[in-house]
PDB file of N, CA and C in Angstrom:
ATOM      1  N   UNK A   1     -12.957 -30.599 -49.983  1.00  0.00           N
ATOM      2  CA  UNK A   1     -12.733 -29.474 -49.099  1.00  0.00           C
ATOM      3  C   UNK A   1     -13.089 -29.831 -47.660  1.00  0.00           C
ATOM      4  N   UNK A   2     -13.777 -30.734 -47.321  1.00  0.00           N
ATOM      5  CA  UNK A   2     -14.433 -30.815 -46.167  1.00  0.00           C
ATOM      6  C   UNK A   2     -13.363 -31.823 -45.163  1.00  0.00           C
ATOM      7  N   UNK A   3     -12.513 -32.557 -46.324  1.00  0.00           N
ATOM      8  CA  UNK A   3     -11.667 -33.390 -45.606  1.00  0.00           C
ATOM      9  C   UNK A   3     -10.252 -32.550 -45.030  1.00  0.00           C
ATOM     10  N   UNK A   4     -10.079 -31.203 -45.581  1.00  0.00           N
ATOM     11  CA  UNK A   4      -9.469 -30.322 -45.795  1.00  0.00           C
ATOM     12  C   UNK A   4      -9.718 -29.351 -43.997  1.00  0.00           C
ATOM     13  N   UNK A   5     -10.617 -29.144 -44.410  1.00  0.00           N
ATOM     14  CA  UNK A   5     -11.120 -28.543 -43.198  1.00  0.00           C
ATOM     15  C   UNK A   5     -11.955 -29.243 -41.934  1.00  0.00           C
ATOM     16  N   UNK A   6     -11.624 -30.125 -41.951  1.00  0.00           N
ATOM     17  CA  UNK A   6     -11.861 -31.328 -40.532  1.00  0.00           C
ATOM     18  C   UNK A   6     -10.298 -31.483 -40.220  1.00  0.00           C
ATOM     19  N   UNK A   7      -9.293 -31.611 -41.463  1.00  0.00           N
ATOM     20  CA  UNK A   7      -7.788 -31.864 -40.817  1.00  0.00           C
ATOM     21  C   UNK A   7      -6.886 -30.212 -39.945  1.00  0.00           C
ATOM     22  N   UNK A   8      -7.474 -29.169 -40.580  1.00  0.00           N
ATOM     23  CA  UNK A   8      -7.220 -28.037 -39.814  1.00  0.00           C
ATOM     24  C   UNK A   8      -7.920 -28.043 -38.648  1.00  0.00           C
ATOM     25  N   UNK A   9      -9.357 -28.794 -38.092  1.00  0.00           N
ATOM     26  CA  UNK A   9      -9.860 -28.865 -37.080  1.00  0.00           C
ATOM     27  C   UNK A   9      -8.940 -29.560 -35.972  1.00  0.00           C
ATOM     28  N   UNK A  10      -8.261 -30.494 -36.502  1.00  0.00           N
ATOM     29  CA  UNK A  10      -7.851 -31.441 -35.942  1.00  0.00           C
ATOM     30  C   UNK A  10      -6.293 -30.997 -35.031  1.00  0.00           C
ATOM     31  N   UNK A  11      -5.796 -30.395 -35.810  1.00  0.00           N
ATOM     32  CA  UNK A  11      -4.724 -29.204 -35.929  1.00  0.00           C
ATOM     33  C   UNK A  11      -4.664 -28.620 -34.797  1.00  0.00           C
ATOM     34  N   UNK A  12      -5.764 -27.793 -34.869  1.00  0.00           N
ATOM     35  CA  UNK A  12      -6.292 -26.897 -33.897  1.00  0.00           C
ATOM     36  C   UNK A  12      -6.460 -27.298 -32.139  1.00  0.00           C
ATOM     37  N   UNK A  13      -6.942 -28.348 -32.728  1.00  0.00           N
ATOM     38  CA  UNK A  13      -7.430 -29.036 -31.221  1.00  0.00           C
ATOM     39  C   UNK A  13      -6.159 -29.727 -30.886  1.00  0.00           C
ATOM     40  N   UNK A  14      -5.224 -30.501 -31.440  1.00  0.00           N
ATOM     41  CA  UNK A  14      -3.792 -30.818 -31.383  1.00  0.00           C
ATOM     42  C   UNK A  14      -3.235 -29.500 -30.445  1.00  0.00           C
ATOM     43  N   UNK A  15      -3.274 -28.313 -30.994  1.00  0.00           N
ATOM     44  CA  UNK A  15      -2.918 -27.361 -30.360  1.00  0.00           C
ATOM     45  C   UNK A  15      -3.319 -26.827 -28.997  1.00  0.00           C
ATOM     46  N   UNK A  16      -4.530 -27.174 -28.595  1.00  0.00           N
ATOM     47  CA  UNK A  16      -5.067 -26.817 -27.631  1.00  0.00           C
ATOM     48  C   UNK A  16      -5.671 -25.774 -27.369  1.00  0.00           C
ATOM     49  N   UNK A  17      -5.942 -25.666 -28.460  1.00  0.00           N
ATOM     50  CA  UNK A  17      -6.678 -24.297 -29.159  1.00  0.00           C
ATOM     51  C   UNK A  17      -8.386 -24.093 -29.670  1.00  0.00           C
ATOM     52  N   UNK A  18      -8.918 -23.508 -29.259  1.00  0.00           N
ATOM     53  CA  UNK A  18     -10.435 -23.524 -29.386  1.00  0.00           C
ATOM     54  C   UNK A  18     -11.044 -23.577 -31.233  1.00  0.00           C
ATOM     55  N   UNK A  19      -9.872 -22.898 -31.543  1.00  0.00           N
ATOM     56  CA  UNK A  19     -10.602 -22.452 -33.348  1.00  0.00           C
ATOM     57  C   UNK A  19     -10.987 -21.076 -33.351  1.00  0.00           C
ATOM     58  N   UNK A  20     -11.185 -20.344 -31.910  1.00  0.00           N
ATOM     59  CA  UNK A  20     -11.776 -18.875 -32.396  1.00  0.00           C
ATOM     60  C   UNK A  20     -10.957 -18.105 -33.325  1.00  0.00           C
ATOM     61  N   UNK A  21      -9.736 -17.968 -33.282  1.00  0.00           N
ATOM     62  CA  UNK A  21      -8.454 -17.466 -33.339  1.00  0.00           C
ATOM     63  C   UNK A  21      -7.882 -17.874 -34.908  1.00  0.00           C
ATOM     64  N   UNK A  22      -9.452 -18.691 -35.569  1.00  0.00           N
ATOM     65  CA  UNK A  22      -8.617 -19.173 -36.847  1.00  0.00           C
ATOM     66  C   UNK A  22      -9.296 -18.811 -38.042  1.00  0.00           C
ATOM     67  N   UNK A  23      -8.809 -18.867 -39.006  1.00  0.00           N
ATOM     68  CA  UNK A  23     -10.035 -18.484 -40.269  1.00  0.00           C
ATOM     69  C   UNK A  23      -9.363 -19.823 -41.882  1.00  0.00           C
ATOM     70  N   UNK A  24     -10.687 -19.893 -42.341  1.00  0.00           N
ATOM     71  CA  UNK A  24     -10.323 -21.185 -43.453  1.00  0.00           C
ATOM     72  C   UNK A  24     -10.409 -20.044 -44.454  1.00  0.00           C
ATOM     73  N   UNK A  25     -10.108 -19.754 -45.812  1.00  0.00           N
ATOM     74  CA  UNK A  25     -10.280 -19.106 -46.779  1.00  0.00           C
ATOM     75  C   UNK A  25     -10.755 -20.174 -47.377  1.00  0.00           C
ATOM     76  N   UNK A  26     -11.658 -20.155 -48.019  1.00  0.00           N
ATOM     77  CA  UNK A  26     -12.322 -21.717 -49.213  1.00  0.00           C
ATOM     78  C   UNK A  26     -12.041 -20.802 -50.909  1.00  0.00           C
ATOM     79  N   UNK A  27     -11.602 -19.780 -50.863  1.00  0.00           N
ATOM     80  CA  UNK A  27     -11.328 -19.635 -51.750  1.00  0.00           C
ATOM     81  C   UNK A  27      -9.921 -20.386 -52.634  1.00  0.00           C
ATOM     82  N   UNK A  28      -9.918 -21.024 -53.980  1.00  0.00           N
ATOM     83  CA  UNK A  28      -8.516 -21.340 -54.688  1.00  0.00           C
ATOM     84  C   UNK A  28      -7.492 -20.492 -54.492  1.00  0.00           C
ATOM     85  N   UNK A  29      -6.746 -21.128 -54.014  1.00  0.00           N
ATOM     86  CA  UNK A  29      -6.546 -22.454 -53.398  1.00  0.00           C
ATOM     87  C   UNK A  29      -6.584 -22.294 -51.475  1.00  0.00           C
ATOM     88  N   UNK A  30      -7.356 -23.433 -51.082  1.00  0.00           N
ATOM     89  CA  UNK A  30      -8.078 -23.282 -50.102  1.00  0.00           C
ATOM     90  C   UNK A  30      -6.522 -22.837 -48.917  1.00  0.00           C
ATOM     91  N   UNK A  31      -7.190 -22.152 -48.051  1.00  0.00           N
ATOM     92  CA  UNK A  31      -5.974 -21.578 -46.795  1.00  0.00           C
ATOM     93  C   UNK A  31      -6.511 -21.624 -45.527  1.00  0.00           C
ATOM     94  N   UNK A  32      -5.227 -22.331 -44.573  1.00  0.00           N
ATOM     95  CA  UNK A  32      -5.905 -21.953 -43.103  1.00  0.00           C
ATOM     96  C   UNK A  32      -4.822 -20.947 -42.417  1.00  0.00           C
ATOM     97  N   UNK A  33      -5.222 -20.466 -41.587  1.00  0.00           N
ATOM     98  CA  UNK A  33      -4.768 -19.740 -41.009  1.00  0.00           C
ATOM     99  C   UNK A  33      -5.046 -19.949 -38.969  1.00  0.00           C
ATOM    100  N   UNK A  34      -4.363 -19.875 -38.265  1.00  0.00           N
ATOM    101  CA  UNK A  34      -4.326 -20.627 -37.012  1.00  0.00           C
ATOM    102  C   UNK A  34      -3.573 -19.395 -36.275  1.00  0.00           C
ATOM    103  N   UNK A  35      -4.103 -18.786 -35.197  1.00  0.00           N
ATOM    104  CA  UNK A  35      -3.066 -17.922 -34.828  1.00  0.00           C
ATOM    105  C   UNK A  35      -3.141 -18.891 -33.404  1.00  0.00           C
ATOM    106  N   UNK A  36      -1.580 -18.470 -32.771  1.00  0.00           N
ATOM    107  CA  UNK A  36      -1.299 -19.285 -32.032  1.00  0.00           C
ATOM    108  C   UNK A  36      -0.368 -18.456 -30.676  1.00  0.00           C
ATOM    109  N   UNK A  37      -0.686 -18.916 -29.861  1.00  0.00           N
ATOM    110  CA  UNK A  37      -0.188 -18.246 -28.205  1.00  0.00           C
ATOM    111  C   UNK A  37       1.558 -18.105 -28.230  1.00  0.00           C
ATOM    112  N   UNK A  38       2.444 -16.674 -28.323  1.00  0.00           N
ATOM    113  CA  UNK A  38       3.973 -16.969 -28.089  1.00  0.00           C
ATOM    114  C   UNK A  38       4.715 -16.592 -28.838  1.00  0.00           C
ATOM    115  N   UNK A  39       5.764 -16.044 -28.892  1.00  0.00           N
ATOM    116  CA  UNK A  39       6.982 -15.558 -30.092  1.00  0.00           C
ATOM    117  C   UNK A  39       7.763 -16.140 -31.076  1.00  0.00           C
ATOM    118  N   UNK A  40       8.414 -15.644 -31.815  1.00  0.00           N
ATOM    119  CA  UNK A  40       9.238 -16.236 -32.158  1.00  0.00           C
ATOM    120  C   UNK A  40      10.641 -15.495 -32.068  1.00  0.00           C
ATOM    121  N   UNK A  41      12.168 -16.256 -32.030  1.00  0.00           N
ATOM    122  CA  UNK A  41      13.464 -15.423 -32.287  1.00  0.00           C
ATOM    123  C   UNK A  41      13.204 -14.627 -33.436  1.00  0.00           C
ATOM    124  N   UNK A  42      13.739 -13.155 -33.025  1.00  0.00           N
ATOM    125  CA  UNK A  42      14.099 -12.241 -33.872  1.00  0.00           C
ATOM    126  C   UNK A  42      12.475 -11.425 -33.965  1.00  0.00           C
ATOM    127  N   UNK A  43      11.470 -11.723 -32.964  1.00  0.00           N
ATOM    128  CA  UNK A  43      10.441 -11.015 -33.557  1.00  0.00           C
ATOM    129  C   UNK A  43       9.458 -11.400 -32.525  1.00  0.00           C
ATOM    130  N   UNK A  44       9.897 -10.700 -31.325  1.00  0.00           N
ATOM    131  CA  UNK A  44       9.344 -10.352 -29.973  1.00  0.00           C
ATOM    132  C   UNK A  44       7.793  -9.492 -29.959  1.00  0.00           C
ATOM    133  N   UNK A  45       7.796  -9.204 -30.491  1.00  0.00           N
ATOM    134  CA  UNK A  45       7.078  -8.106 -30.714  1.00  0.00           C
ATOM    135  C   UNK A  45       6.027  -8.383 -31.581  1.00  0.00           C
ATOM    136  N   UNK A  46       5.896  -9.600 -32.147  1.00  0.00           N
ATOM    137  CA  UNK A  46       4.820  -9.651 -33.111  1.00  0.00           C
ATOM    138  C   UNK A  46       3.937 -11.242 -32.560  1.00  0.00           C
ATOM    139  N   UNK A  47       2.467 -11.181 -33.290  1.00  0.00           N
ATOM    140  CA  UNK A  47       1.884 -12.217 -33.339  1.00  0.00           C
ATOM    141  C   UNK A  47       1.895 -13.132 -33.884  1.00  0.00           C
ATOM    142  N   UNK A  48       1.584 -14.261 -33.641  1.00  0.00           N
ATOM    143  CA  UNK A  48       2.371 -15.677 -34.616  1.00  0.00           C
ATOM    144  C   UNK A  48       1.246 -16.579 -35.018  1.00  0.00           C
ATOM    145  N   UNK A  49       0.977 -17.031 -36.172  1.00  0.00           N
ATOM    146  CA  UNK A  49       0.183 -17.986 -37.260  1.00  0.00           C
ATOM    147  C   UNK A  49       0.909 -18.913 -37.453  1.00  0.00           C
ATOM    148  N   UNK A  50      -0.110 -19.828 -37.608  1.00  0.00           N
ATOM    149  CA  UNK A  50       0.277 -21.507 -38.669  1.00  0.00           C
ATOM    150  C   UNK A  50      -0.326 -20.976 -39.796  1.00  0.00           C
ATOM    151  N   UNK A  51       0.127 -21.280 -41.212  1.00  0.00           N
ATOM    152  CA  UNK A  51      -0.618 -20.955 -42.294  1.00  0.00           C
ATOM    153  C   UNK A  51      -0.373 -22.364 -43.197  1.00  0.00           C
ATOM    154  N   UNK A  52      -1.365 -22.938 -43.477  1.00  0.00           N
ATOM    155  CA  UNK A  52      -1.178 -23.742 -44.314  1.00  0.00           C
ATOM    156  C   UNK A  52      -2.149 -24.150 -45.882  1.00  0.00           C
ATOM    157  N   UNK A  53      -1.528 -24.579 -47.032  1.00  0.00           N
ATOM    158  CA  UNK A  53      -2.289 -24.645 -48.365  1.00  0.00           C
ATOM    159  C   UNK A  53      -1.860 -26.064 -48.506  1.00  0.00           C
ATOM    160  N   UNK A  54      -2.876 -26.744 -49.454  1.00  0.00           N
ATOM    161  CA  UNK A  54      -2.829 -28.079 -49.519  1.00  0.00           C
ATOM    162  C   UNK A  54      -1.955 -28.215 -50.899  1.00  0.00           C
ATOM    163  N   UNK A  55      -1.312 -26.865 -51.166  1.00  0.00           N
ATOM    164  CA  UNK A  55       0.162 -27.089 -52.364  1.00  0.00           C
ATOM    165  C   UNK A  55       1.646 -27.008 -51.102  1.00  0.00           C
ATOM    166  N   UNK A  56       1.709 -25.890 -50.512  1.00  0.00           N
ATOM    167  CA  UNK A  56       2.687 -25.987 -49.716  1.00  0.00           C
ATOM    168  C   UNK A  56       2.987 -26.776 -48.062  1.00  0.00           C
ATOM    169  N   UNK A  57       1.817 -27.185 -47.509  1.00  0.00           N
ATOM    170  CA  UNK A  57       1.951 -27.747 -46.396  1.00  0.00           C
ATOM    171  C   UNK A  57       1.791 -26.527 -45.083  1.00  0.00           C
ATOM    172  N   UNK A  58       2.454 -26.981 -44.449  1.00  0.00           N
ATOM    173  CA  UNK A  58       2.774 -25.921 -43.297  1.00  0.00           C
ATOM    174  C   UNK A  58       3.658 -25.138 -42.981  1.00  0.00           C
ATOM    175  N   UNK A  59       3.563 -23.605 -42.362  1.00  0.00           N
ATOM    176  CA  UNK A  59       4.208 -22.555 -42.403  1.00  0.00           C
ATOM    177  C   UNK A  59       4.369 -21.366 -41.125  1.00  0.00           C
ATOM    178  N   UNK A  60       5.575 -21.350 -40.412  1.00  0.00           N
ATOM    179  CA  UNK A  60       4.578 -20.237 -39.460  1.00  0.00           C
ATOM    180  C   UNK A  60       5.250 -19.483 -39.898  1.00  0.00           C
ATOM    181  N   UNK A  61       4.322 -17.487 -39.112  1.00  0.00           N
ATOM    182  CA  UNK A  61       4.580 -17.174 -39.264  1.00  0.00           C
ATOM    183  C   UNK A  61       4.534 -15.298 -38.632  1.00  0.00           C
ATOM    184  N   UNK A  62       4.625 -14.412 -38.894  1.00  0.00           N
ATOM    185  CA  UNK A  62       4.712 -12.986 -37.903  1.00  0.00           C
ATOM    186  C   UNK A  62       3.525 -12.216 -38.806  1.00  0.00           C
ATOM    187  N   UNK A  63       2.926 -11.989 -37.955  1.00  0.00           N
ATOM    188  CA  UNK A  63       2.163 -10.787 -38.138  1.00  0.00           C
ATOM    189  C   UNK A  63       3.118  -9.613 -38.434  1.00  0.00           C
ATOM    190  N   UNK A  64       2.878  -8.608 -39.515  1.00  0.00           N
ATOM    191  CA  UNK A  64       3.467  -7.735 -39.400  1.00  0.00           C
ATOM    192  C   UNK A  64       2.816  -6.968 -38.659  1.00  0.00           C
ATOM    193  N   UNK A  65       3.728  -5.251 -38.262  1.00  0.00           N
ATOM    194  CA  UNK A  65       2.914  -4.549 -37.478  1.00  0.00           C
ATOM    195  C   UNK A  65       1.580  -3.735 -38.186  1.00  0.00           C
ATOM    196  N   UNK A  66       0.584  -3.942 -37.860  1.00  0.00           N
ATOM    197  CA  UNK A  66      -0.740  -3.360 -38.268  1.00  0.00           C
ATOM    198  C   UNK A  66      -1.730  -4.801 -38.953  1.00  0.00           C
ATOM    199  N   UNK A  67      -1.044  -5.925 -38.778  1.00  0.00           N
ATOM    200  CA  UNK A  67      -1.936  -7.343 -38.910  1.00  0.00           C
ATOM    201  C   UNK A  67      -2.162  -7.207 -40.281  1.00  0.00           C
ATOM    202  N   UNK A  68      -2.144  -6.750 -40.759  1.00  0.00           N
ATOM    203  CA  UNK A  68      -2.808  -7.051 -42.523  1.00  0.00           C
ATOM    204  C   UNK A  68      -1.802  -7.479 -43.331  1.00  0.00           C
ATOM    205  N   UNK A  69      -0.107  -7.496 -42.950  1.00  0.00           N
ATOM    206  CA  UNK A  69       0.306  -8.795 -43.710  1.00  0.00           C
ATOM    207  C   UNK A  69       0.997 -10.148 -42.716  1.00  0.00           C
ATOM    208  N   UNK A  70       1.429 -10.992 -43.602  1.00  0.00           N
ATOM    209  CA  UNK A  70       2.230 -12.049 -42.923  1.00  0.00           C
ATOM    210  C   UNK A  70       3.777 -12.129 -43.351  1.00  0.00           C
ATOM    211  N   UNK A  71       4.379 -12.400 -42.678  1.00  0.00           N
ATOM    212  CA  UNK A  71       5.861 -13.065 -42.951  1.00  0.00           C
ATOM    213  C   UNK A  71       6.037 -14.168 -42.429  1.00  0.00           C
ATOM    214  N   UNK A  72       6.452 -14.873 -43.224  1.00  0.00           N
ATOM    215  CA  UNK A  72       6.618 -16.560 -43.372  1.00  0.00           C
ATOM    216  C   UNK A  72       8.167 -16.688 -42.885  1.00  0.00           C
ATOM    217  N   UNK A  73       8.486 -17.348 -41.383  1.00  0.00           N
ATOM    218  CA  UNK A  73       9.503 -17.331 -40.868  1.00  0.00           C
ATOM    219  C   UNK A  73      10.126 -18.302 -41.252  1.00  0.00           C
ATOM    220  N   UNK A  74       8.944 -19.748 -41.400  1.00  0.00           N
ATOM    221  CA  UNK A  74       9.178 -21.196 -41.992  1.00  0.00           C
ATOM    222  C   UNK A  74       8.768 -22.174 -42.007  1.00  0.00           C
ATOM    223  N   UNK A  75       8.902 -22.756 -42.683  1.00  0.00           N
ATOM    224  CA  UNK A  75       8.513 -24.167 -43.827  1.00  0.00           C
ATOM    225  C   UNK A  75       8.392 -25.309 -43.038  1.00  0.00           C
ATOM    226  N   UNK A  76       7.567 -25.834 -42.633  1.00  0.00           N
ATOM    227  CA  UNK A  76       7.736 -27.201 -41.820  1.00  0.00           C
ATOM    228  C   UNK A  76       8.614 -28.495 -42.634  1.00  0.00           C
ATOM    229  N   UNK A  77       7.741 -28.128 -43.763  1.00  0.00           N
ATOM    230  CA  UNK A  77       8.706 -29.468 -44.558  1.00  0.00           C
ATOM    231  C   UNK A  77       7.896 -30.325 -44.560  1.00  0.00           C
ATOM    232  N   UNK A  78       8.515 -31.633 -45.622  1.00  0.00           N
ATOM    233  CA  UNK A  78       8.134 -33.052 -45.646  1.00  0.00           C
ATOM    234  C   UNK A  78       6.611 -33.253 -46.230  1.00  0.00           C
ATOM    235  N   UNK A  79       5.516 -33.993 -45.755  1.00  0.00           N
ATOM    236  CA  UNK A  79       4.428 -34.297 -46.228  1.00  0.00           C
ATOM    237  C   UNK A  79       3.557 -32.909 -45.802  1.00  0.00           C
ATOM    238  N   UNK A  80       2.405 -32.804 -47.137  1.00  0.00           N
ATOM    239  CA  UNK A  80       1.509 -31.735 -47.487  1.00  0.00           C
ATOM    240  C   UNK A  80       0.459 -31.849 -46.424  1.00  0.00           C
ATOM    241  N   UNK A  81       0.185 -32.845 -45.940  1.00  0.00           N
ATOM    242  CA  UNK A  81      -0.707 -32.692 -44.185  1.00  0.00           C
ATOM    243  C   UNK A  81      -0.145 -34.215 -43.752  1.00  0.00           C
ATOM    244  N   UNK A  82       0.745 -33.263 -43.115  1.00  0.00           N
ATOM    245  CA  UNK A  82       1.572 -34.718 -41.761  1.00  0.00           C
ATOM    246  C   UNK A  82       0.491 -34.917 -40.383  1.00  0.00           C
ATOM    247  N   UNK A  83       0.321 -35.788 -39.934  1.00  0.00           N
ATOM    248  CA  UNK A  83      -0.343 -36.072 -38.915  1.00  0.00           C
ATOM    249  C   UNK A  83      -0.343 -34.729 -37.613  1.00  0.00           C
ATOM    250  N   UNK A  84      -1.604 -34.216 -37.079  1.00  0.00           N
ATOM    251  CA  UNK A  84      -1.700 -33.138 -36.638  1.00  0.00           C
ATOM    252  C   UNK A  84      -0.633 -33.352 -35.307  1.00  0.00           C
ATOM    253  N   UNK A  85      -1.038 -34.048 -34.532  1.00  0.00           N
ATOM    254  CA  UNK A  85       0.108 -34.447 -33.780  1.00  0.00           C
ATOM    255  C   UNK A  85       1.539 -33.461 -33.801  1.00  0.00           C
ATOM    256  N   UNK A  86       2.086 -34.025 -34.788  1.00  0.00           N
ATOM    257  CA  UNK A  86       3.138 -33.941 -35.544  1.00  0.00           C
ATOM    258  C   UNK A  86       3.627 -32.215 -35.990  1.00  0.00           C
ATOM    259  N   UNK A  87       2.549 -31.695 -36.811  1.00  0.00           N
ATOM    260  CA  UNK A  87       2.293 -30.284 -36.727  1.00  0.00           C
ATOM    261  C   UNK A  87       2.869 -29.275 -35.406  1.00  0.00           C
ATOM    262  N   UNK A  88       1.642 -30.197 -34.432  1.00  0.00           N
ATOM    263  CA  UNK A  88       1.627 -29.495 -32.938  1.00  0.00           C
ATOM    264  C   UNK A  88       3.138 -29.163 -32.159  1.00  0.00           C
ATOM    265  N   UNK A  89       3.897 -30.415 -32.494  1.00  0.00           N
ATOM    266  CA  UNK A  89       5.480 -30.670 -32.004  1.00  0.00           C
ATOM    267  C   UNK A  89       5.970 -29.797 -32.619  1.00  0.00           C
ATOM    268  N   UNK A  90       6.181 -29.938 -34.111  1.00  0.00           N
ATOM    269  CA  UNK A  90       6.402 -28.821 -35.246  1.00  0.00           C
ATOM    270  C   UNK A  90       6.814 -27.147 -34.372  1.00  0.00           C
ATOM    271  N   UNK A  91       5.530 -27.090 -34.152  1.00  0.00           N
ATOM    272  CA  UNK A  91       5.101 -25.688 -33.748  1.00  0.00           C
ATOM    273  C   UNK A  91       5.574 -25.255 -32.193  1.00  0.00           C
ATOM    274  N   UNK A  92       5.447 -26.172 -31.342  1.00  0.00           N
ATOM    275  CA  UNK A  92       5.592 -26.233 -30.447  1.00  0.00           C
ATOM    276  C   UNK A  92       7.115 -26.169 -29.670  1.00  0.00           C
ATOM    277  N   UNK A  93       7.989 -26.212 -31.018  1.00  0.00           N
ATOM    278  CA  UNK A  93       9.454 -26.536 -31.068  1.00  0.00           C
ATOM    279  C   UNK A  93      10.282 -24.802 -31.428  1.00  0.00           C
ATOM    280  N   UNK A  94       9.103 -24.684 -32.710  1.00  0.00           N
ATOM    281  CA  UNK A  94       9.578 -23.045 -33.292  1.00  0.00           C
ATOM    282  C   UNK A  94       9.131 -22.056 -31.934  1.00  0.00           C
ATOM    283  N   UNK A  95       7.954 -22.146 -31.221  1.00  0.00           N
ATOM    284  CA  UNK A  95       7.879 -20.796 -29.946  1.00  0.00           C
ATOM    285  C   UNK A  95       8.938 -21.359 -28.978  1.00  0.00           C
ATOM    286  N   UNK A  96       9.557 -22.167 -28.957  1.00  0.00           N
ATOM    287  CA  UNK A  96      10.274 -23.145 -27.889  1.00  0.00           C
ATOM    288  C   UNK A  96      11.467 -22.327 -27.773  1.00  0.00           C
ATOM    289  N   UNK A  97      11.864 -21.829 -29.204  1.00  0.00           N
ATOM    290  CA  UNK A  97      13.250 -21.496 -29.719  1.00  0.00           C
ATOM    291  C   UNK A  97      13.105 -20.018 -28.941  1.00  0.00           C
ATOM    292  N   UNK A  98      12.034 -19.201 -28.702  1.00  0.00           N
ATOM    293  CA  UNK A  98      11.909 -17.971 -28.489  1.00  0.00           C
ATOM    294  C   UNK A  98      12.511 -18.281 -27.187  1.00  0.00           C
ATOM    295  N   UNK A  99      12.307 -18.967 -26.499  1.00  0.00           N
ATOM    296  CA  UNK A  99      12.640 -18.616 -24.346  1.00  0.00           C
ATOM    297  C   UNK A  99      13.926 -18.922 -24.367  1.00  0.00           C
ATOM    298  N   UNK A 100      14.760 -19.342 -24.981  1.00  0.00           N
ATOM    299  CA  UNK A 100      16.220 -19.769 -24.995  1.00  0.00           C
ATOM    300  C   UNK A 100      16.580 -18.309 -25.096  1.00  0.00           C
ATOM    301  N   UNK A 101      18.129 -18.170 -24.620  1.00  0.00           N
ATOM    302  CA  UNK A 101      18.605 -16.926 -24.812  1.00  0.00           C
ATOM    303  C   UNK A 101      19.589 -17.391 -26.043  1.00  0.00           C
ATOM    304  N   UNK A 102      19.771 -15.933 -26.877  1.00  0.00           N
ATOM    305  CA  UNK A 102      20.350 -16.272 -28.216  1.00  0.00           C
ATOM    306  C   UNK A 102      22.092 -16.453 -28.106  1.00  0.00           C
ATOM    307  N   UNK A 103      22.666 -17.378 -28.607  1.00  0.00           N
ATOM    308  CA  UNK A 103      23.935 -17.165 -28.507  1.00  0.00           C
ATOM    309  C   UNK A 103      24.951 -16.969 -29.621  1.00  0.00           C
ATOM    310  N   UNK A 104      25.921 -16.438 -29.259  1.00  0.00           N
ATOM    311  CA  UNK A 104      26.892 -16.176 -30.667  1.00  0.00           C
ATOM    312  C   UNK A 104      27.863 -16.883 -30.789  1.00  0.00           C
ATOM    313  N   UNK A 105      28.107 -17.696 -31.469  1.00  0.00           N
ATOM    314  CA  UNK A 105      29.511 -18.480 -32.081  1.00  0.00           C
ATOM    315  C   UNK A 105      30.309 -17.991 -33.265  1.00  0.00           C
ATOM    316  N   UNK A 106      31.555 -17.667 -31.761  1.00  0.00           N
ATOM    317  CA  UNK A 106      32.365 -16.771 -32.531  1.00  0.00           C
ATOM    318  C   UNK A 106      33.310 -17.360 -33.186  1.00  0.00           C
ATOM    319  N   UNK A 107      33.193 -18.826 -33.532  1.00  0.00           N
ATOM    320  CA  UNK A 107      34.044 -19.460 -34.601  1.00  0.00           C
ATOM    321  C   UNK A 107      33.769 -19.157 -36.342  1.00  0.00           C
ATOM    322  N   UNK A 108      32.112 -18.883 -36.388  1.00  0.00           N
ATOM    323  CA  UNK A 108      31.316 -18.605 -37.185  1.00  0.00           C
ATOM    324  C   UNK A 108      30.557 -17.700 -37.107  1.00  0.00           C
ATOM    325  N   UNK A 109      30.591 -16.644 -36.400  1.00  0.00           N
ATOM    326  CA  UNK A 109      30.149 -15.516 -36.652  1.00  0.00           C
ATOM    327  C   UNK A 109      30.389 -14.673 -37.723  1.00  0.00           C
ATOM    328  N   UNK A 110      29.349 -14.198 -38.417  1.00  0.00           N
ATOM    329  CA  UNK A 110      29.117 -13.334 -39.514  1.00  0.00           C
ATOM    330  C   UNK A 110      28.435 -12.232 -39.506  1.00  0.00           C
ATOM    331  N   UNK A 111      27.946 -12.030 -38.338  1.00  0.00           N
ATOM    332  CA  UNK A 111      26.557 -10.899 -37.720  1.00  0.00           C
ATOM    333  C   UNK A 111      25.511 -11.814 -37.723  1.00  0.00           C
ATOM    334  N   UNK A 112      25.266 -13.003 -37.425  1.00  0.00           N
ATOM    335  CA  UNK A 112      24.300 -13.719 -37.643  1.00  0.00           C
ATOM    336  C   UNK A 112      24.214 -14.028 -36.027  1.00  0.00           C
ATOM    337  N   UNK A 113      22.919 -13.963 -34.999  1.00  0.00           N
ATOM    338  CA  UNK A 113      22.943 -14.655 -33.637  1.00  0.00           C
ATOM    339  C   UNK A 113      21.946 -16.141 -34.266  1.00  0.00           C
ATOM    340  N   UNK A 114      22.802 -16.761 -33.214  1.00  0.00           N
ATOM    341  CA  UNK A 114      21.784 -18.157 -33.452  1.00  0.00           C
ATOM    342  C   UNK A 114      21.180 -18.489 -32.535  1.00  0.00           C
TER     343      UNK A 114
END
């Protein structure tokens, strides 16, 4: 567990982020949770987490409104703790997507903005 929670430290500080803002659950199966500065598309309005378990890897994701649940926007993928670094880009790529303005391609439009 301890190697567990030195690599969410690591995470954190990758991020540029103090740790206040984060909580470890040590309960089975162990969870971090990372809240993090910025939006995401489709969900202006809400607060945004890294959540990660050492079965699924990494995840961000929306506060719903009133904070007591989460919605999991998405899956980083690939290895179960990829180099924090790596994470940081990760993450840094999904709030990235928020400042772009959304556009519609109307070759493939379905009601879907991308």
């Amino acid at each position: 567990m301890a190697l567990e929670l030195d690599y969410a430290l690591r995470v954190t500080r990758e991020l540029g982020l103090s740790g206040e803002s984060s909580c470890v659950d040590r309960e089975k199966p162990l969870r971090v949770y990372i809240a993090v500065d910025g939006t995401l598309p489709g969900h202006p309005d809400r607060d945004v987490a890294l959540l990660w378990t050492k079965s699924h890897g990494w995840a961000i994701a929306v506060e719903e409104h009133g904070g007591a649940d989460l919605t999991v926007v998405a899956h980083m993928g690939g290895a179960v703790e990829p180099p924090p670094r790596t994470v940081a880009r990760w993450a840094r790529r999904m709030l990235a997507q928020s400042t772009r303005p959304a556009t519609v391609h109307p070759a493939a439009h379905s009601g879907h903005v991308a």
